[in-house]
N, C-alpha and C. Protein backbone atom coordinates (compact mmCIF):
# COMPACT_ATOMS: atom_id res chain seq x y z
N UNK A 1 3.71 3.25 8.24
CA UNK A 1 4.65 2.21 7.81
C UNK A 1 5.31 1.62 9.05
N UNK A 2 5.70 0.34 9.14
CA UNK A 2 6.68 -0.27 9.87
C UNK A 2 8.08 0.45 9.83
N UNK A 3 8.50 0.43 11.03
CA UNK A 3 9.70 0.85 11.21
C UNK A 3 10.87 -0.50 10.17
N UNK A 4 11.94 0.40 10.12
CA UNK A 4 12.45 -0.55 9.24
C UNK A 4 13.63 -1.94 9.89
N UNK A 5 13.30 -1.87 11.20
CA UNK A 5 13.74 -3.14 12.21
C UNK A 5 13.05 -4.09 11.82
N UNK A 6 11.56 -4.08 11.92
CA UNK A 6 10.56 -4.72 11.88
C UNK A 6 10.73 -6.05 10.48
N UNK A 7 9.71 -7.12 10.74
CA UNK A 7 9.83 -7.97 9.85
C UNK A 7 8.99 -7.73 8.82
N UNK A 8 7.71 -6.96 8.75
CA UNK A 8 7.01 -5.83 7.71
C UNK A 8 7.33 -5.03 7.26
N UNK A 9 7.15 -4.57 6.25
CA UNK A 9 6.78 -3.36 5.58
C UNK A 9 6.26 -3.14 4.29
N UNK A 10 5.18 -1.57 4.62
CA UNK A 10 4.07 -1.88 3.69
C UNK A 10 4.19 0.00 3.56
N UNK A 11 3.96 0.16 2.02
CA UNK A 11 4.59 1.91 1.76
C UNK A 11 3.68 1.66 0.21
N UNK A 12 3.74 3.08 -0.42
CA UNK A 12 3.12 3.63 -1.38
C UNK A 12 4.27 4.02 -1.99
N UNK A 13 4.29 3.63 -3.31
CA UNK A 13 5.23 4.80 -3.88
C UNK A 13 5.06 4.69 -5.19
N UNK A 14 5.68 5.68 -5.88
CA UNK A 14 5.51 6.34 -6.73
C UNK A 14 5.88 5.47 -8.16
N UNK A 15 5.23 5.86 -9.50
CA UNK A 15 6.30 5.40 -10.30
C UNK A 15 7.63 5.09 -10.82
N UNK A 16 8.15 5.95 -9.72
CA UNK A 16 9.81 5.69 -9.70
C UNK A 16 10.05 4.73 -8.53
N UNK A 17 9.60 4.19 -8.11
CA UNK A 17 9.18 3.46 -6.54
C UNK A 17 9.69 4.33 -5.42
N UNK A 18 9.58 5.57 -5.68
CA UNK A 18 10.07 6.03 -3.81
C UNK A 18 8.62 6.22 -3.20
N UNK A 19 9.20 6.19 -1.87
CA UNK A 19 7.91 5.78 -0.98
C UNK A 19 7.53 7.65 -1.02
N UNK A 20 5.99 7.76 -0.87
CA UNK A 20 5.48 8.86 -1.02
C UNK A 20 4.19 9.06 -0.29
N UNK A 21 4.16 10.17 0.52
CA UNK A 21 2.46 10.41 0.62
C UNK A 21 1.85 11.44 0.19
N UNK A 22 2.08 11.71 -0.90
CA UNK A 22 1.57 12.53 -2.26
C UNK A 22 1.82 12.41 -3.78
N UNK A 23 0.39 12.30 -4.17
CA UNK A 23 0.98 12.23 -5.44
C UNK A 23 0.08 13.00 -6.39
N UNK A 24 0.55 13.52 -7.65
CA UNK A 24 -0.09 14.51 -8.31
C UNK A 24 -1.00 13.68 -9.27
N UNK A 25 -2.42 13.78 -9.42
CA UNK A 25 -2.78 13.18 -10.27
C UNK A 25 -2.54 13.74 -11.66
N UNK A 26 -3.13 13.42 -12.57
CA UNK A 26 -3.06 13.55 -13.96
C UNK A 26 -4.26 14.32 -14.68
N UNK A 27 -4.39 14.25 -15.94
CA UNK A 27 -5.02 15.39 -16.66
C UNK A 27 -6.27 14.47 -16.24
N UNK A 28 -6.39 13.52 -16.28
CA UNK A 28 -7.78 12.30 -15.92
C UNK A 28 -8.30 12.52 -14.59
N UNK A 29 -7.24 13.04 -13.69
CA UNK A 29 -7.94 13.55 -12.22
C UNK A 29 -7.37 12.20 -11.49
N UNK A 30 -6.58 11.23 -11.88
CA UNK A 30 -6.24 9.81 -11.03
C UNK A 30 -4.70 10.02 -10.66
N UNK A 31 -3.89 9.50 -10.11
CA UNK A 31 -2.77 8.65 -9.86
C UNK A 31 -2.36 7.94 -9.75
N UNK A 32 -1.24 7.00 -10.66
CA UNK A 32 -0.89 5.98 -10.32
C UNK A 32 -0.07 6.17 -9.50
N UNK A 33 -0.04 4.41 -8.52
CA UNK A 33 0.24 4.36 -7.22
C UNK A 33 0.74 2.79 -6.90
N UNK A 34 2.20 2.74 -6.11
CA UNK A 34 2.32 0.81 -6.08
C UNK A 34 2.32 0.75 -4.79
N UNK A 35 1.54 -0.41 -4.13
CA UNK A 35 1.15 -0.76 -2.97
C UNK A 35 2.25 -1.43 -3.01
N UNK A 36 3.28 -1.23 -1.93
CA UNK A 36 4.70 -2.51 -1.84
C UNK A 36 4.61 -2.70 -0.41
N UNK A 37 4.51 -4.23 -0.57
CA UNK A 37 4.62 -5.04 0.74
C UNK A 37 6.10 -5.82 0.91
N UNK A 38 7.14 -5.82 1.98
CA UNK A 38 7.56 -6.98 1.79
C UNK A 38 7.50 -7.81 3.06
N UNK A 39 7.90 -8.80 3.33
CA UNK A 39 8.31 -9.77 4.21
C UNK A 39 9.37 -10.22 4.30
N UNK A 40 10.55 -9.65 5.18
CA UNK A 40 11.69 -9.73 5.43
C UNK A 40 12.18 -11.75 5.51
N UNK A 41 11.28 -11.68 6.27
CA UNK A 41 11.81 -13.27 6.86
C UNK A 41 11.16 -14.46 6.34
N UNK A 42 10.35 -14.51 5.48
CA UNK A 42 10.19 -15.85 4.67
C UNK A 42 9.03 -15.08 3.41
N UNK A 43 9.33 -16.42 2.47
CA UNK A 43 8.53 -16.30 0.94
C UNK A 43 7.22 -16.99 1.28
N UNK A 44 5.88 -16.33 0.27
CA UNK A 44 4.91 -17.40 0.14
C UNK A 44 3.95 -16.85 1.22
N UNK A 45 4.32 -15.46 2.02
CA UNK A 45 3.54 -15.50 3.17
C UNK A 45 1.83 -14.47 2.19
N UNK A 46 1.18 -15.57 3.08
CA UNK A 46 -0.37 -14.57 2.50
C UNK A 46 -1.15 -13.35 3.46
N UNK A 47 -1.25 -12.06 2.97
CA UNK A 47 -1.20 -10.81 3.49
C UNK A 47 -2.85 -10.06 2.95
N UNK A 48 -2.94 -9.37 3.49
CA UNK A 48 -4.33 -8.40 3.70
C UNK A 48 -3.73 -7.51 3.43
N UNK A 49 -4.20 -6.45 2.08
CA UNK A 49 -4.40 -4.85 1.83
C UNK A 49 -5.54 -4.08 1.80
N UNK A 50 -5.51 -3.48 2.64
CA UNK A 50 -7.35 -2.92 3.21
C UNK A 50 -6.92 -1.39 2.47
N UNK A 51 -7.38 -0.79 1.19
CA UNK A 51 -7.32 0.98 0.84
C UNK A 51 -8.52 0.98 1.17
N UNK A 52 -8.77 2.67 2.26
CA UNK A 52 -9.53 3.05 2.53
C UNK A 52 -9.83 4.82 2.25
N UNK A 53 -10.69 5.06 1.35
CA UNK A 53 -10.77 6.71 0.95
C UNK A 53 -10.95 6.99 2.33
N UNK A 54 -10.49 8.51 2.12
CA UNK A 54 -11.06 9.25 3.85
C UNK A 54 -11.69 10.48 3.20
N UNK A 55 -13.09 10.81 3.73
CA UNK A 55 -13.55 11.98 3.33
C UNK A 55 -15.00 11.33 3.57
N UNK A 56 -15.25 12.55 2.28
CA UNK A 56 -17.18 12.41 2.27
C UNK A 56 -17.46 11.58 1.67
N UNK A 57 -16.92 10.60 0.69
CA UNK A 57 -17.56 9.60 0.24
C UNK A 57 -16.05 8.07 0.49
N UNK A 58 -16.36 7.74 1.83
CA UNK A 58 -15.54 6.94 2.47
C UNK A 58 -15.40 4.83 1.60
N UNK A 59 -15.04 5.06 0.79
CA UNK A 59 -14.54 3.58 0.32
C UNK A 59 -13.66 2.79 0.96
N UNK A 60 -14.00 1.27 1.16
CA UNK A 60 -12.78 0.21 1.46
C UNK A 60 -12.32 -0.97 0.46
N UNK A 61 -11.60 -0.89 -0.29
CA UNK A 61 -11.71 -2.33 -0.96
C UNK A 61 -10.38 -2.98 -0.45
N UNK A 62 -10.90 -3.77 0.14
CA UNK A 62 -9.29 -5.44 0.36
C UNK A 62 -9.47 -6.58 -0.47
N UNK A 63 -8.39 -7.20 -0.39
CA UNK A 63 -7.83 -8.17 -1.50
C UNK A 63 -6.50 -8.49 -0.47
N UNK A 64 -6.82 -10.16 -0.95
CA UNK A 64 -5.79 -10.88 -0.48
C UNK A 64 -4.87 -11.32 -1.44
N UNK A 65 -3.26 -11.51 -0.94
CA UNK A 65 -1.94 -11.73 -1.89
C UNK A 65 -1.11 -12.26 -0.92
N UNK A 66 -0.39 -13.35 -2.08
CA UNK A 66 0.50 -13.99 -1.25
C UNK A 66 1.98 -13.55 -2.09
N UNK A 67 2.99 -12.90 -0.70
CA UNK A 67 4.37 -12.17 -1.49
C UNK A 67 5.07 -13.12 -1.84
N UNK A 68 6.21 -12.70 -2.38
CA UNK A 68 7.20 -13.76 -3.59
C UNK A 68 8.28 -13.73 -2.19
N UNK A 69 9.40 -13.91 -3.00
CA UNK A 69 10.42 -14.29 -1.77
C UNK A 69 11.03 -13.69 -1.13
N UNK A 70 11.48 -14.16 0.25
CA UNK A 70 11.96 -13.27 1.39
C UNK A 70 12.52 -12.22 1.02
N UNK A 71 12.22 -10.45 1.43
CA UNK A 71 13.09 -9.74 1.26
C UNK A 71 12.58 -9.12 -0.08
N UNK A 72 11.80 -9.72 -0.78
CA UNK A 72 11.47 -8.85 -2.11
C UNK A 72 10.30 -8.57 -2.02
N UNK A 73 10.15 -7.32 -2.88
CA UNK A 73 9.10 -6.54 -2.72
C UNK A 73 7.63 -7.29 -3.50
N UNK A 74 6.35 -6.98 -2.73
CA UNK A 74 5.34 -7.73 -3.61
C UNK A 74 4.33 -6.43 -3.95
N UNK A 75 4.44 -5.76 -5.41
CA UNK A 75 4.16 -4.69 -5.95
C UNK A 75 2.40 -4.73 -6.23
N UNK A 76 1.87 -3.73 -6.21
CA UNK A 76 0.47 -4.04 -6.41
C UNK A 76 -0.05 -2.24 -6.96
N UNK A 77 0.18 -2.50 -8.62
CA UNK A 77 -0.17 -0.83 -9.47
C UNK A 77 -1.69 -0.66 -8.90
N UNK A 78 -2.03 0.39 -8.87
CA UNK A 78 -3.60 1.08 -8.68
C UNK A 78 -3.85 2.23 -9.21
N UNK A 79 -5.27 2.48 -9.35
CA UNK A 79 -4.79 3.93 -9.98
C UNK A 79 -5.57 4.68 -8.80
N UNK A 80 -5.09 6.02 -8.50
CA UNK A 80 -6.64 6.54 -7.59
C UNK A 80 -6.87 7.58 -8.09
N UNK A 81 -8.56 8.18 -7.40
CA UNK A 81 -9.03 9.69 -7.82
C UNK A 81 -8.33 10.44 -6.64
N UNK A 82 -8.20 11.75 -6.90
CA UNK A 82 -7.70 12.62 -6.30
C UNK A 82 -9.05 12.86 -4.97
N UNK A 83 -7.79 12.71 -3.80
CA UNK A 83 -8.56 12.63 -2.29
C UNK A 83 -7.23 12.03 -1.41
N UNK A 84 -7.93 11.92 -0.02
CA UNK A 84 -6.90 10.85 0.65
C UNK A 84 -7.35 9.75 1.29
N UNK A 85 -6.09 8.58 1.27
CA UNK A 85 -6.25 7.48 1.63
C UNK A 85 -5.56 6.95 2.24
N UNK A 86 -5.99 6.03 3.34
CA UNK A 86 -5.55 5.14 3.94
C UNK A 86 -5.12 3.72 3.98
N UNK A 87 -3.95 2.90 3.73
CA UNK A 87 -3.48 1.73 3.63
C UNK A 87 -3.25 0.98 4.75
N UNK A 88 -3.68 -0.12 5.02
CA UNK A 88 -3.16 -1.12 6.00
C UNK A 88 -2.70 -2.41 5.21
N UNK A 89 -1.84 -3.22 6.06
CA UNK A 89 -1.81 -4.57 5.38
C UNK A 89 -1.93 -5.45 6.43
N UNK A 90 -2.01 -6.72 6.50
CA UNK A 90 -2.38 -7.57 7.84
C UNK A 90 -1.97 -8.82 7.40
N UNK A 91 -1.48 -9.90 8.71
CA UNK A 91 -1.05 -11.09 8.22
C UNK A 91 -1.80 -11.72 9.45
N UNK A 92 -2.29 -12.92 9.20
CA UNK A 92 -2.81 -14.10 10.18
C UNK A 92 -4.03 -12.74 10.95
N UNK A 93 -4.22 -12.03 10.56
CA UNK A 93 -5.64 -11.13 11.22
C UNK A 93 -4.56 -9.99 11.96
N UNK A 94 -3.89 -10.12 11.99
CA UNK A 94 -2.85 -8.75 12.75
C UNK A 94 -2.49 -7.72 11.85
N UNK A 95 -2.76 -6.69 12.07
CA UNK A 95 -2.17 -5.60 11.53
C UNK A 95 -0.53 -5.14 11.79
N UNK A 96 0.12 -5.27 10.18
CA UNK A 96 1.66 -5.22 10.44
C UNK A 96 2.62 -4.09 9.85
N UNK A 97 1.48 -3.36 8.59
CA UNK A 97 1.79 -2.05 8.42
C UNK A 97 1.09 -1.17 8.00
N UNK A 98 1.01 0.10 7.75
CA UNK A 98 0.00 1.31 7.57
C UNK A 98 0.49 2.10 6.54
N UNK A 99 -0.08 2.90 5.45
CA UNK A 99 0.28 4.31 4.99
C UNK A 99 -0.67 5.49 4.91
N UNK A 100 -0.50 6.41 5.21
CA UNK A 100 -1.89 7.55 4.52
C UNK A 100 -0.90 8.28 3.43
N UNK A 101 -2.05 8.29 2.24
CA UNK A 101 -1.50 9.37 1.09
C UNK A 101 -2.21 9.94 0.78
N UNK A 102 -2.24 11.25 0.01
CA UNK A 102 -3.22 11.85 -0.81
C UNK A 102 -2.76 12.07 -2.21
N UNK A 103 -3.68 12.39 -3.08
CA UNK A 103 -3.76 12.65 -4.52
C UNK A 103 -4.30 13.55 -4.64
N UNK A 104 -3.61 14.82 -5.29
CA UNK A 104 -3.55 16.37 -5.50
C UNK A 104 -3.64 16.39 -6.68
């Protein structure tokens, strides 16, 4: 994650929204999970979320989003299988924040 000076920040958290890097999956073997981006200093900005599994069977899927307004959070539910993963987000091709979590 971005330090919280910074004009990014990009975190995982939980159904209660606290930021987390664990989460218990469910009787299904998944977890839900909210990708929160914000952008401190202006609305409308368009951002890169790269989840990447880490292990033996290594997945990437990105998707592009453009956040709502300055300062508010731009939420994105997922569900995952139990493993761990890696989050980035990126603006104009720069990388501006990170998370790793796992699902237990």
């Amino acid at each position: 994650m971005a330090d919280d000076s910074s004009r990014y920040l990009g975190q995982v958290t939980d159904t209660l929204r606290a930021p987390t890097h664990k989460l218990a999956a469910g009787a299904d073997g998944r977890a839900l999970a909210d990708l929160v981006f914000v952008d401190r200093d202006e609305d409308g900005t368009t951002y890169r979320t790269c989840v990447r599994r880490i292990g033996r069977a290594t997945v990437r899927t990105c998707f592009t989003t453009v956040s709502g307004d300055a300062g508010g959070p731009a939420i994105t539910p997922l569900r995952f299988q139990r493993g761990r993963y890696a989050v980035s987000w990126s603006v104009a091709g720069e990388s501006v924040a990170a998370w790793r979590f796992r699902v237990v």
